[in-house]
N, C-alpha and C. Protein backbone atom coordinates (compact mmCIF):
# COMPACT_ATOMS: atom_id res chain seq x y z
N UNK A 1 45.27 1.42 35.93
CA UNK A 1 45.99 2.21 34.96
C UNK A 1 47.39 2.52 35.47
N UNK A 2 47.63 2.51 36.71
CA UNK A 2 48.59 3.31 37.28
C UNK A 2 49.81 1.74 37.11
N UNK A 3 49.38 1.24 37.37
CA UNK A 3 50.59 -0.27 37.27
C UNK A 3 51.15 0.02 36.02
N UNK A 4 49.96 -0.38 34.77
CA UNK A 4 50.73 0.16 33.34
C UNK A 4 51.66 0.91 32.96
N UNK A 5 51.38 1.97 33.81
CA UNK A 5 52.46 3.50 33.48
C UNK A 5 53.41 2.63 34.28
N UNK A 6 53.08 2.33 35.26
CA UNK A 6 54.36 2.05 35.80
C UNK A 6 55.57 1.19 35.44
N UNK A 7 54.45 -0.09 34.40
CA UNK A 7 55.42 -0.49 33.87
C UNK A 7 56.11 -0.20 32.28
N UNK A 8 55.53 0.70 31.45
CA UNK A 8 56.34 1.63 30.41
C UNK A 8 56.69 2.15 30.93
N UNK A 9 56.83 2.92 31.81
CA UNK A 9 58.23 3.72 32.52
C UNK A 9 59.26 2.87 32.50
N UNK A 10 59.35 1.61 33.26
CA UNK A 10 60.34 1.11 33.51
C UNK A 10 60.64 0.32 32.27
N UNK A 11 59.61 -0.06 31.64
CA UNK A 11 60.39 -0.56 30.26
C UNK A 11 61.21 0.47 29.09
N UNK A 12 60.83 1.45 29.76
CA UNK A 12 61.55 3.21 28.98
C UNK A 12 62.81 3.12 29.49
N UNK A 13 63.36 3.12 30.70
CA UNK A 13 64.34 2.97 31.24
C UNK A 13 65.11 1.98 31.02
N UNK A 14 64.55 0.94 30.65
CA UNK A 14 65.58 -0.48 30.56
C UNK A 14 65.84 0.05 28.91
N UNK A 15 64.72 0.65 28.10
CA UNK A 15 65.28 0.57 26.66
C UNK A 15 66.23 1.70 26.40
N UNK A 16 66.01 2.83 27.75
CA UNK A 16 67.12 3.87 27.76
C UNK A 16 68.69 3.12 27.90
N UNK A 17 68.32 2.45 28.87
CA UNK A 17 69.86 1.66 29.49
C UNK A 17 70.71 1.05 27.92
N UNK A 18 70.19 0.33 26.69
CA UNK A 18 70.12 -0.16 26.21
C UNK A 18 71.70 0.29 24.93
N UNK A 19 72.35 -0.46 24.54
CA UNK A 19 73.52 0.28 23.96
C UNK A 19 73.33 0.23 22.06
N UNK A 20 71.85 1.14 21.91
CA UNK A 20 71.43 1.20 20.27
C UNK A 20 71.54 2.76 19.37
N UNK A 21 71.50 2.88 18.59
CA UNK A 21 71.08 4.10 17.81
C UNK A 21 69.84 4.46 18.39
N UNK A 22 70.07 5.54 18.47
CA UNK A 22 68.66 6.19 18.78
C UNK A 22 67.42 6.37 18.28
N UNK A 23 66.84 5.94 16.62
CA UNK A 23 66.03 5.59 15.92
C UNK A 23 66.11 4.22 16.73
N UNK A 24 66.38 3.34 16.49
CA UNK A 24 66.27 1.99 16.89
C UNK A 24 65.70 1.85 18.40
N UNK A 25 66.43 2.69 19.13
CA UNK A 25 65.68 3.44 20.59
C UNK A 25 64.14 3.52 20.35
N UNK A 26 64.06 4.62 19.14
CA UNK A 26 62.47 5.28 19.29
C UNK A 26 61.53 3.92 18.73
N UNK A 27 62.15 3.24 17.76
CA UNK A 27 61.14 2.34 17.04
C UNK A 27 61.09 1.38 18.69
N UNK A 28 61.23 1.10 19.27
CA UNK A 28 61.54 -0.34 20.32
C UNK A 28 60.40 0.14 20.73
N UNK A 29 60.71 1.81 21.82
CA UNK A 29 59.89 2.04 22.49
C UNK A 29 58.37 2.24 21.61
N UNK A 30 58.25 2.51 20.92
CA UNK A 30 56.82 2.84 19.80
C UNK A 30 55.95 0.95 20.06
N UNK A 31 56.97 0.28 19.59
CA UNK A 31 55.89 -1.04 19.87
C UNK A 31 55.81 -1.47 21.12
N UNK A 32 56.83 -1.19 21.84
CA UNK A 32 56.55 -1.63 23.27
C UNK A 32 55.49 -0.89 23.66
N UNK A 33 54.62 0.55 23.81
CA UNK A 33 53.88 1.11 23.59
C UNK A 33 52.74 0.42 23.29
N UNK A 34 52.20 0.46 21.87
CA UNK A 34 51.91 -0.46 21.22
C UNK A 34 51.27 -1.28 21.51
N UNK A 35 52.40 -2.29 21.97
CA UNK A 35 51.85 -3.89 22.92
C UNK A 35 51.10 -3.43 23.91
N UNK A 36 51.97 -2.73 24.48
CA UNK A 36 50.89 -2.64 25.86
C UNK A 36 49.51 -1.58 25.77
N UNK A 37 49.34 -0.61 24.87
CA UNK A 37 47.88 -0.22 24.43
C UNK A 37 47.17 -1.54 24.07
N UNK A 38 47.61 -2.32 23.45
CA UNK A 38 46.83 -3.36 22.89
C UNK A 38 46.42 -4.19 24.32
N UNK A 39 47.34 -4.38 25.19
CA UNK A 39 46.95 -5.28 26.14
C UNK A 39 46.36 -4.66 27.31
N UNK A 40 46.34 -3.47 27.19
CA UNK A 40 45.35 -2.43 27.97
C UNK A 40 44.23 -2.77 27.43
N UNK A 41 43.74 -2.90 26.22
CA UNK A 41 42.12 -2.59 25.51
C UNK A 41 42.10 -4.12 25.88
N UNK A 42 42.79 -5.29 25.37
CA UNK A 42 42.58 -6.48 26.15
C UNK A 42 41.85 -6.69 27.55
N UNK A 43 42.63 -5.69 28.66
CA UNK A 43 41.97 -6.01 30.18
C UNK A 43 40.62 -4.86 29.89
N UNK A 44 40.67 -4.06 29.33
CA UNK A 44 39.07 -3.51 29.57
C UNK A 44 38.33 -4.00 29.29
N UNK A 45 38.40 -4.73 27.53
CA UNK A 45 37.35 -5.81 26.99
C UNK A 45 36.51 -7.04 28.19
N UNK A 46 37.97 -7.52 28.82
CA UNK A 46 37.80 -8.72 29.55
C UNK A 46 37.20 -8.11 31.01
N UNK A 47 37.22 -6.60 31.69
CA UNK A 47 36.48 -6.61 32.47
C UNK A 47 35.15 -6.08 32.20
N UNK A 48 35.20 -5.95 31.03
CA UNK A 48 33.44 -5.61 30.39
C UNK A 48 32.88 -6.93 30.41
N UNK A 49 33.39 -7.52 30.25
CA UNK A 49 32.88 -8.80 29.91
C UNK A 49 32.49 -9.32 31.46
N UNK A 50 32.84 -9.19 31.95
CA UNK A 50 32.72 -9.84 33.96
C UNK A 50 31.84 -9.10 33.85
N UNK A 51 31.88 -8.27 33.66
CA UNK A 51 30.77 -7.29 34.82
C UNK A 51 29.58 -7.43 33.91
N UNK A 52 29.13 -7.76 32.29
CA UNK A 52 27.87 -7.84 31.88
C UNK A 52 27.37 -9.49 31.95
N UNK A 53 28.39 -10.50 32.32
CA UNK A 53 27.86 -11.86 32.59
C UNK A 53 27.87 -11.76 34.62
N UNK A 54 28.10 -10.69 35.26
CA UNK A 54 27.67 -10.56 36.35
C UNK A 54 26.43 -10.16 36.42
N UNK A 55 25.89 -9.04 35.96
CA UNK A 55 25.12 -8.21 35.67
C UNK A 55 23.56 -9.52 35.08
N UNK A 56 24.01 -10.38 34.43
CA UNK A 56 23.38 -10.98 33.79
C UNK A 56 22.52 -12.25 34.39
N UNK A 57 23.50 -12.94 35.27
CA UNK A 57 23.07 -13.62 36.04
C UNK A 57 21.91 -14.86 35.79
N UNK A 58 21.39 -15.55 37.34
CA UNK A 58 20.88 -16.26 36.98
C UNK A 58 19.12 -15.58 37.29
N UNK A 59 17.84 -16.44 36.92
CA UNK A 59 16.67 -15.51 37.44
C UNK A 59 16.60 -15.17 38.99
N UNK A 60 16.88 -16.39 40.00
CA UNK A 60 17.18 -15.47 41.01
C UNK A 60 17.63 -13.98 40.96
N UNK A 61 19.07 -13.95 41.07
CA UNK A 61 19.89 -12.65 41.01
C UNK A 61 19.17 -11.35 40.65
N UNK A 62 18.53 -12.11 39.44
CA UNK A 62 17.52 -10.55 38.58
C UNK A 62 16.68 -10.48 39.25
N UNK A 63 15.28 -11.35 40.04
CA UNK A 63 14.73 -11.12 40.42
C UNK A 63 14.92 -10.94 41.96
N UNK A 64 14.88 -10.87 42.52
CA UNK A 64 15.00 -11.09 44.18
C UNK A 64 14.27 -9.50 44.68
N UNK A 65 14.96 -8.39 44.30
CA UNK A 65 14.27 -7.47 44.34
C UNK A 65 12.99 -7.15 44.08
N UNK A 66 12.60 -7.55 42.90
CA UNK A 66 11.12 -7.07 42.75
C UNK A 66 10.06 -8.49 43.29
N UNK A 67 10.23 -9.39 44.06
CA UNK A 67 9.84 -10.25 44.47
C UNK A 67 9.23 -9.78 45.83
N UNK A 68 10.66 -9.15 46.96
CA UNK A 68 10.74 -8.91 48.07
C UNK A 68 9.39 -7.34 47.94
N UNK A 69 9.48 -6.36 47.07
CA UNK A 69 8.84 -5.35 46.89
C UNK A 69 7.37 -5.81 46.48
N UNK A 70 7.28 -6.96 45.94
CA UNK A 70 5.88 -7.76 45.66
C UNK A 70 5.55 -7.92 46.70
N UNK A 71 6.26 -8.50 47.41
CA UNK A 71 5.84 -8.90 49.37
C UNK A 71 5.54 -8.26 49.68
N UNK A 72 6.10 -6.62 49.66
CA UNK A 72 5.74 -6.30 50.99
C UNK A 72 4.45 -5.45 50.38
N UNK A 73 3.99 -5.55 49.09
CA UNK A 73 2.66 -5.12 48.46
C UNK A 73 1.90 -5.48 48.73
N UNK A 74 1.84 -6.73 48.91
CA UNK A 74 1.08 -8.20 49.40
C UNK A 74 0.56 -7.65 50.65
N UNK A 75 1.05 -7.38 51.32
CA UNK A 75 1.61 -6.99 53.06
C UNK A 75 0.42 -6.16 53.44
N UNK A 76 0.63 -5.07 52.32
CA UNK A 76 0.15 -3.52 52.32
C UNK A 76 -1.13 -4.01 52.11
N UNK A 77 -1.83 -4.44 50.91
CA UNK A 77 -2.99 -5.04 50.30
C UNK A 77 -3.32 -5.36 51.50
N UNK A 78 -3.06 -6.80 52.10
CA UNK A 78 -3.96 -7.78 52.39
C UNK A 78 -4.15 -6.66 54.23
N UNK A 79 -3.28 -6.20 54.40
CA UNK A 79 -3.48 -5.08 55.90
C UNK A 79 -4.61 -4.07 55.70
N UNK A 80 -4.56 -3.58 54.67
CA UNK A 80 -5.44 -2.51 54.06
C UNK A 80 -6.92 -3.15 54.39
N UNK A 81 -7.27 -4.29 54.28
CA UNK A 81 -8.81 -5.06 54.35
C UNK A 81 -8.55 -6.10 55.74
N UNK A 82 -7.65 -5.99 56.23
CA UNK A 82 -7.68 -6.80 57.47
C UNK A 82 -6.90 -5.90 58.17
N UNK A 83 -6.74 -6.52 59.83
CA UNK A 83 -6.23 -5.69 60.62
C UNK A 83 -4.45 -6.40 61.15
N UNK A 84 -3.70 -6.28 60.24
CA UNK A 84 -2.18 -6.76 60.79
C UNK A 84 -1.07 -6.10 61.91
N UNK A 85 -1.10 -6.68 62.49
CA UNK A 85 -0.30 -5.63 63.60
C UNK A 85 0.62 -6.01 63.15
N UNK A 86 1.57 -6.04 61.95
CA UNK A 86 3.11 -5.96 61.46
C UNK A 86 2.55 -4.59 60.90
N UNK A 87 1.73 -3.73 60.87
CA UNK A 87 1.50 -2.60 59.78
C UNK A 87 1.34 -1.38 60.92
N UNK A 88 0.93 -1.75 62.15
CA UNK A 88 0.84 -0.84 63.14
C UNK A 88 2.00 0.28 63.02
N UNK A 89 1.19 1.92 63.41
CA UNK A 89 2.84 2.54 63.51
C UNK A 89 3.84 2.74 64.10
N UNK A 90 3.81 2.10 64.87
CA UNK A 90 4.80 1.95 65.84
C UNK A 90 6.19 0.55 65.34
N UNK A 91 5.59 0.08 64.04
CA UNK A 91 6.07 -1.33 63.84
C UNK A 91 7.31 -0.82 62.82
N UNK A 92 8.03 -1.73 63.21
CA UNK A 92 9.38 -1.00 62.20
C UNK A 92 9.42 -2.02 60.70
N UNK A 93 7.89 -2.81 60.14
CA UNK A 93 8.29 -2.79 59.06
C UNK A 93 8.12 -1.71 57.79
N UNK A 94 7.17 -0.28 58.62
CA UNK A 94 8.00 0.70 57.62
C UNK A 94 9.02 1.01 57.71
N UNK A 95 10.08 0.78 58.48
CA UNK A 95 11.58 1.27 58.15
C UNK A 95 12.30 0.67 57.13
N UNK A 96 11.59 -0.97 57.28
CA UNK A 96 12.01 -1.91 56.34
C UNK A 96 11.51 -2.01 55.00
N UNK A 97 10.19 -1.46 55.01
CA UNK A 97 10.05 -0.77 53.68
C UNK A 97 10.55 0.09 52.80
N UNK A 98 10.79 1.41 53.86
CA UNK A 98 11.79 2.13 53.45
C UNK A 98 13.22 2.04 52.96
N UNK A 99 13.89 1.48 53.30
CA UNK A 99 15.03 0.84 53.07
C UNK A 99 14.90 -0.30 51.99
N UNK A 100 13.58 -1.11 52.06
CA UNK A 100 14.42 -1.75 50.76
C UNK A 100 13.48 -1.43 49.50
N UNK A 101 13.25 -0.39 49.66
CA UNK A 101 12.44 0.85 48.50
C UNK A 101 13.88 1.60 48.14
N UNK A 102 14.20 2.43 48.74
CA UNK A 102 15.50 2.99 48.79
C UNK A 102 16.93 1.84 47.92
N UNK A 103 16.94 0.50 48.03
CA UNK A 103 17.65 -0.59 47.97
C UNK A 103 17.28 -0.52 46.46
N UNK A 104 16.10 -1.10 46.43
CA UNK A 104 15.81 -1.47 44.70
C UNK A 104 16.25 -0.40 44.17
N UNK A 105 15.69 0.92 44.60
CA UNK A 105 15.65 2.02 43.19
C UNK A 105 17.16 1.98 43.12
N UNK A 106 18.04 2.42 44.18
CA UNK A 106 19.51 2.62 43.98
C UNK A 106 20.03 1.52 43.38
N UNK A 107 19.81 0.11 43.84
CA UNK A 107 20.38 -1.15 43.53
C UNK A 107 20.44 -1.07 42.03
N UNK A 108 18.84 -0.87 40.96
CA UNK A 108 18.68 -0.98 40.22
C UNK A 108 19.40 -0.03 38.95
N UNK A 109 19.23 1.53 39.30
CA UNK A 109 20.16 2.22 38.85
C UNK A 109 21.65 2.04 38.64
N UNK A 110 21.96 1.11 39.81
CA UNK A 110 24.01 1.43 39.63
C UNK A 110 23.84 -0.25 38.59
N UNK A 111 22.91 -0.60 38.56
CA UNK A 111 22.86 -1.82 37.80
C UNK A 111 22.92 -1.49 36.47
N UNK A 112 22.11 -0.86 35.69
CA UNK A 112 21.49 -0.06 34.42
C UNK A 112 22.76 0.99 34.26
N UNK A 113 23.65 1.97 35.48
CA UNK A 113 24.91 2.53 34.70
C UNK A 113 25.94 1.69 34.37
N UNK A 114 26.04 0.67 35.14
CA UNK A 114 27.14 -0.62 35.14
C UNK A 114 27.26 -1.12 33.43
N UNK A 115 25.72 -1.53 33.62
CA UNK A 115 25.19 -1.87 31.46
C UNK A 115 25.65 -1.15 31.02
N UNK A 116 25.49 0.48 30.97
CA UNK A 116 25.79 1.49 29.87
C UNK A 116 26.81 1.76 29.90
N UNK A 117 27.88 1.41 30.97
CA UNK A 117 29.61 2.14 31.02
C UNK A 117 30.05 0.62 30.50
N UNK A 118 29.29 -0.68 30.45
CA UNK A 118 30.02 -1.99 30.06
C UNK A 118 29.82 -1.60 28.22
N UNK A 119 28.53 -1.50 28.00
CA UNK A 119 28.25 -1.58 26.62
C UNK A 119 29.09 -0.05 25.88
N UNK A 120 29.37 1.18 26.72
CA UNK A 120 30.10 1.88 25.91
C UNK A 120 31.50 1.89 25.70
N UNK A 121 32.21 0.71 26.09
CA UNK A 121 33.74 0.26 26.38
C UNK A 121 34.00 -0.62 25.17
N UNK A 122 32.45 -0.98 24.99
CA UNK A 122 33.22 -2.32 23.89
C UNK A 122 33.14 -0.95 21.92
């Protein structure tokens, strides 16, 4: 946002510099304005648009998370009726559980506000 201003400012100044009637002044600056609101809603459109064909991806991308959280269910299950020493407590794949428990839920959330701040722009 801040570039923009920066550059109607300076296009304010060049149309100040400018040797017109001063209506003719106000109308210049009004579309120059104008243009550039329009080409403001232009770059928001176009970064809504990145970020919901990011967002969108391929099935990898979408899935990978709930795959890895399938695993380590798998993990849990098949330890629960057998004896795995990756499950021991001393073993740090609960840390790694923890963390990518912590991963999905957050991951998934800033994913789902990303959707709702893309879809309320357009």
């Amino acid at each position: 946002m801040k570039p923009v201003v920066n550059m109607v400012n300076a296009i304010g100044e060049l149309v100040g510099r400018l040797t017109l009637p001063a209506r003719e002044k106000k109308e210049l600056e009004a579309e120059i304005m104008k243009l550039m609101y329009e080409y403001e809603c232009e770059i928001a459109e176009v970064q809504a648009n990145v970020i919901q064909a990011e967002a969108t991806g391929n099935w990898l991308q979408r899935s990978w998370r709930p795959l890895v959280m399938l695993t380590f269910a798998v993990i849990i299950l098949v330890g629960t009726f057998t004896s795995l020493p990756i499950l021991a407590d001393s073993s740090r794949f609960w840390d790694l559980l923890e963390i990518g428990l912590g991963g999905y839920v957050i991951g998934r959330s800033g994913e789902k506000m990303l959707g709702a701040i893309a879809r309320k722009r357009r």
